[in-house]
Protein backbone atom coordinates (compact mmCIF):
# COMPACT_ATOMS: atom_id res chain seq x y z
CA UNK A 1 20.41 -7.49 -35.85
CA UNK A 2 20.75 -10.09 -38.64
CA UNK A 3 18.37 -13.11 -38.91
CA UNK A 4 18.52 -13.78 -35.40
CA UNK A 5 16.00 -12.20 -33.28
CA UNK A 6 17.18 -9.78 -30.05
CA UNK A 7 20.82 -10.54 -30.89
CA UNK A 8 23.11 -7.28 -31.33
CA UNK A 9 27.13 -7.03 -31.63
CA UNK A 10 28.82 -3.95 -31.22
CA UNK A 11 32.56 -2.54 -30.89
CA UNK A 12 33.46 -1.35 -27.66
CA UNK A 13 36.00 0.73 -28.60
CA UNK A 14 38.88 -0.92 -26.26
CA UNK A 15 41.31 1.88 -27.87
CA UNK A 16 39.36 4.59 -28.01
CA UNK A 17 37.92 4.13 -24.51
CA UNK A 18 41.58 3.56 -22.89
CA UNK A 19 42.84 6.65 -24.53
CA UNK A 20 40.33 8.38 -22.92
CA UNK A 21 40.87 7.27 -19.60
CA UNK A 22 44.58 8.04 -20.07
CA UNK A 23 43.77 11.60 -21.10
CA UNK A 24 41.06 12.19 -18.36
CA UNK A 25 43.78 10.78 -16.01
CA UNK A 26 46.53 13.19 -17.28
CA UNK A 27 44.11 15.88 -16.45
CA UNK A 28 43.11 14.88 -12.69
CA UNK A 29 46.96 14.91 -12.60
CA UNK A 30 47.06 18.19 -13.18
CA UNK A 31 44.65 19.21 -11.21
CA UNK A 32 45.63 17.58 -8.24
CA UNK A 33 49.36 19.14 -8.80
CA UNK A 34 47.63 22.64 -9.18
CA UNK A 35 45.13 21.85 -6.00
CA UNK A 36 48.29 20.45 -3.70
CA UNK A 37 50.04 23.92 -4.70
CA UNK A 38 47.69 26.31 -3.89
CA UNK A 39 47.12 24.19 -0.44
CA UNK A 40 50.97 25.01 -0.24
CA UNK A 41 50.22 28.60 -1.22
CA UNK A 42 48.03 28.87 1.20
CA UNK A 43 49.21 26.91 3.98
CA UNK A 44 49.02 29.69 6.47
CA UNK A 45 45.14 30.60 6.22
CA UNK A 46 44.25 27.72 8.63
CA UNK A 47 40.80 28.55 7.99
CA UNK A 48 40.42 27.89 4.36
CA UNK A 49 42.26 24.18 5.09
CA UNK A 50 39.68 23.52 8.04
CA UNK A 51 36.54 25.15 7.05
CA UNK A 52 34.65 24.34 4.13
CA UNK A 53 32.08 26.42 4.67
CA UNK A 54 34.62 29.18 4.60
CA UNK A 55 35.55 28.28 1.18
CA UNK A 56 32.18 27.71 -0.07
CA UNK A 57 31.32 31.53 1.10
CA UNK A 58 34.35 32.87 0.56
CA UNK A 59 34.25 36.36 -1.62
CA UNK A 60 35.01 36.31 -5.43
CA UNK A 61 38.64 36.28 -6.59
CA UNK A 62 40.35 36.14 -3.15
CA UNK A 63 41.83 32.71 -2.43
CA UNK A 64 39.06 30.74 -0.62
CA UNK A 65 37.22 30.96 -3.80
CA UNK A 66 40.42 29.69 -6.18
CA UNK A 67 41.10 27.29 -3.83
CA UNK A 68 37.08 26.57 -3.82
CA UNK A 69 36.84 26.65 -7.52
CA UNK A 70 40.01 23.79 -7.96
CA UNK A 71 38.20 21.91 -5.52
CA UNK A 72 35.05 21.38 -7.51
CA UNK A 73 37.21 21.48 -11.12
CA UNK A 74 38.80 18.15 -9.74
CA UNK A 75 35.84 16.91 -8.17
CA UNK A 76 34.21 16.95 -11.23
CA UNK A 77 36.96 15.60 -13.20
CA UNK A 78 37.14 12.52 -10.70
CA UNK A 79 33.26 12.07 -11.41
CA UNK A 80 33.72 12.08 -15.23
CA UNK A 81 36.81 9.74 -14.52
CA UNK A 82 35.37 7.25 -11.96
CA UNK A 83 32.06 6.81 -14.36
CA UNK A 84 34.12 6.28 -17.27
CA UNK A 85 36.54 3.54 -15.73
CA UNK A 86 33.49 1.66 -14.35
CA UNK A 87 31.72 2.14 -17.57
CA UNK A 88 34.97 0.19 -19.45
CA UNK A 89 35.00 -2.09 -16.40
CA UNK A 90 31.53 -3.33 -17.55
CA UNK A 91 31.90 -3.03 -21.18
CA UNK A 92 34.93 -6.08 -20.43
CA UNK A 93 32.49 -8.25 -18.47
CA UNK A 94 30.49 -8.28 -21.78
CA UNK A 95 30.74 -11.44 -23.76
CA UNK A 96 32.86 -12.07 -26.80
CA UNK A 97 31.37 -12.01 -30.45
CA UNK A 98 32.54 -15.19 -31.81
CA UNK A 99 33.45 -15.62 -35.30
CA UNK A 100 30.29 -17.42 -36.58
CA UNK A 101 27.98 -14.69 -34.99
CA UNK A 102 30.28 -12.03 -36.88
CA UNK A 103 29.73 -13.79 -39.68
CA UNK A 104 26.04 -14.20 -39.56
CA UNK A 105 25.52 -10.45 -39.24
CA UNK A 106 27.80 -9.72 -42.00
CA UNK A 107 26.03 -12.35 -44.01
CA UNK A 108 22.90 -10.14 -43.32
CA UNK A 109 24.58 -6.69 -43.96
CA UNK A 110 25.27 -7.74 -47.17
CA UNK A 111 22.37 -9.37 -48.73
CA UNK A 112 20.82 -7.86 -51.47
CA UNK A 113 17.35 -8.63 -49.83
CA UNK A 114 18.39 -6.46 -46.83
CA UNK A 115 19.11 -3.52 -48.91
CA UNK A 116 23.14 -4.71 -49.46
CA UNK A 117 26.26 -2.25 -47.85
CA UNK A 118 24.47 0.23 -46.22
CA UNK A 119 26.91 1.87 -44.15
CA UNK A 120 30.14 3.52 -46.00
CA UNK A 121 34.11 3.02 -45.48
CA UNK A 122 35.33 3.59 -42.46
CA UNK A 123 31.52 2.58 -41.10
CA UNK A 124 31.34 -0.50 -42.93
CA UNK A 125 34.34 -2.50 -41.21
CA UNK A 126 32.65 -3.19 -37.72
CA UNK A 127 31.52 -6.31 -38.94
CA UNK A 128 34.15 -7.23 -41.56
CA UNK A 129 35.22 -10.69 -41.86
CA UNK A 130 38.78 -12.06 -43.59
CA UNK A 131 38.77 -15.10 -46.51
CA UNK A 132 38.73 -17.40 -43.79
CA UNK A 133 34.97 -15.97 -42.13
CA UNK A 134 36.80 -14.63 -39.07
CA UNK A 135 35.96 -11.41 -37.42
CA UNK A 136 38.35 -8.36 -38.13
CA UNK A 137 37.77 -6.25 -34.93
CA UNK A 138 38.62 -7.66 -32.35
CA UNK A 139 36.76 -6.06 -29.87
CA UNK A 140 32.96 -6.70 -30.57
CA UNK A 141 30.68 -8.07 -27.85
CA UNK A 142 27.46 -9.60 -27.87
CA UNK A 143 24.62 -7.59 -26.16
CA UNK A 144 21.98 -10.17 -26.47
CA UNK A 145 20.71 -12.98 -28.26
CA UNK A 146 21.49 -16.56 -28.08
CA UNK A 147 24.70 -16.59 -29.87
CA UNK A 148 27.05 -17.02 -27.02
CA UNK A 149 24.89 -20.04 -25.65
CA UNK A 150 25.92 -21.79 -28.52
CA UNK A 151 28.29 -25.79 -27.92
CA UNK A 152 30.63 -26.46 -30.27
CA UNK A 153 28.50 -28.82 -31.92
CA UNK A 154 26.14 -26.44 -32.50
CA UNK A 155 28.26 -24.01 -33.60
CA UNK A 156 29.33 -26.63 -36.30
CA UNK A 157 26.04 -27.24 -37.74
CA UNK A 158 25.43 -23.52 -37.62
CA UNK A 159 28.30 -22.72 -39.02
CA UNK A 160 30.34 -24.75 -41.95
CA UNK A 161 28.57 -27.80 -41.93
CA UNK A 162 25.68 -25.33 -42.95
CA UNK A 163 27.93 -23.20 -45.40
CA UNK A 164 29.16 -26.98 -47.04
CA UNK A 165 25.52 -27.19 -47.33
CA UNK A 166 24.11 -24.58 -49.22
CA UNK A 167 27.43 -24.69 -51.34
CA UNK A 168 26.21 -27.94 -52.08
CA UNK A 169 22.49 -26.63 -53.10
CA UNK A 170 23.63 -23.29 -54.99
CA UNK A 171 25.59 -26.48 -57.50
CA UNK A 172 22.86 -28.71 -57.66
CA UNK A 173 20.47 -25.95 -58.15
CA UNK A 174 22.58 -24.42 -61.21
CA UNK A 175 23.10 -27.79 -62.77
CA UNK A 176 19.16 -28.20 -62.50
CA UNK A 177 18.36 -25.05 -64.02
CA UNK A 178 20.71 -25.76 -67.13
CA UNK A 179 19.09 -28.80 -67.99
């Protein structure tokens, strides 16, 4: 993305994926609360709570199979829920975008030579930057490229000693065509 070859910054959703996990959480909840009473409702056929193969075979509609079927509903649920929460566990082990970087690839979004704004509002604020060149969202990460290996020092020249720069140029370039 941008000028810089194999470097990519994306959102990771930190609200979106949280609210999800409290939602799927809510739900296994639920579940277990409906699995823990039908154990209860069942307490007395010893042979659904010590038998799984019982359960697994047991005839549609009696209570092996409901107590079969909230089984697998949960089990299921806990998948969804374990890969998601691992999933966000790895998304935060990502490395930050850092302001510069943001600012590159908006640079590039917005060029005329790259086709200018080609995403629309609410799209186009993933890479927004304020009056000051700092990222917006706060939650973008770097997927690859060499922006994070970037010193300070670097970073400088990259960034406003660069910007001072072609300021610079753009004036003396104006003032030359004018004469």
């Amino acid at each position: 993305m941008g000028n810089t070859t194999g470097a990519a910054i994306y959102r990771r959703f930190v609200s979106a994926n949280a609210r999800i996990l409290l939602y799927r959480q809510a739900e296994i909840t639920w579940l277990e609360h409906e699995l823990n009473h039908l154990e209860e409702l069942y307490q007395d056929e010893k042979h659904l709570r010590h038998r799984v193969g019982e359960l697994k075979a047991a005839p549609e509609g009696s209570n092996g199979s409901l107590l079969w079927a909230k089984v697998k509903e949960l089990d299921n649920a806990l998948s969804k829920y374990n890969y998601t929460l691992l999933q966000q566990k790895r998304l935060y082990e990502l490395p930050k975008a850092d302001d510069l970087s943001v600012k590159e690839l908006y640079n590039f979004v917005h060029r005329e030579e790259s086709g200018g704004r080609w995403l629309d509002h609410p799209e186009d604020t993933i890479w927004e930057i304020d009056d000051k060149g700092r990222q917006l969202q706060k939650d973008l990460v770097l997927l690859s490229g060499g922006f994070h290996n970037r010193d300070a020092f670097t970073r400088f020249l990259a960034g406003p000693l660069l910007e001072a720069f072609h300021n610079v140029y753009k004036r003396f370039r104006v003032g030359l065509s004018a004469l």
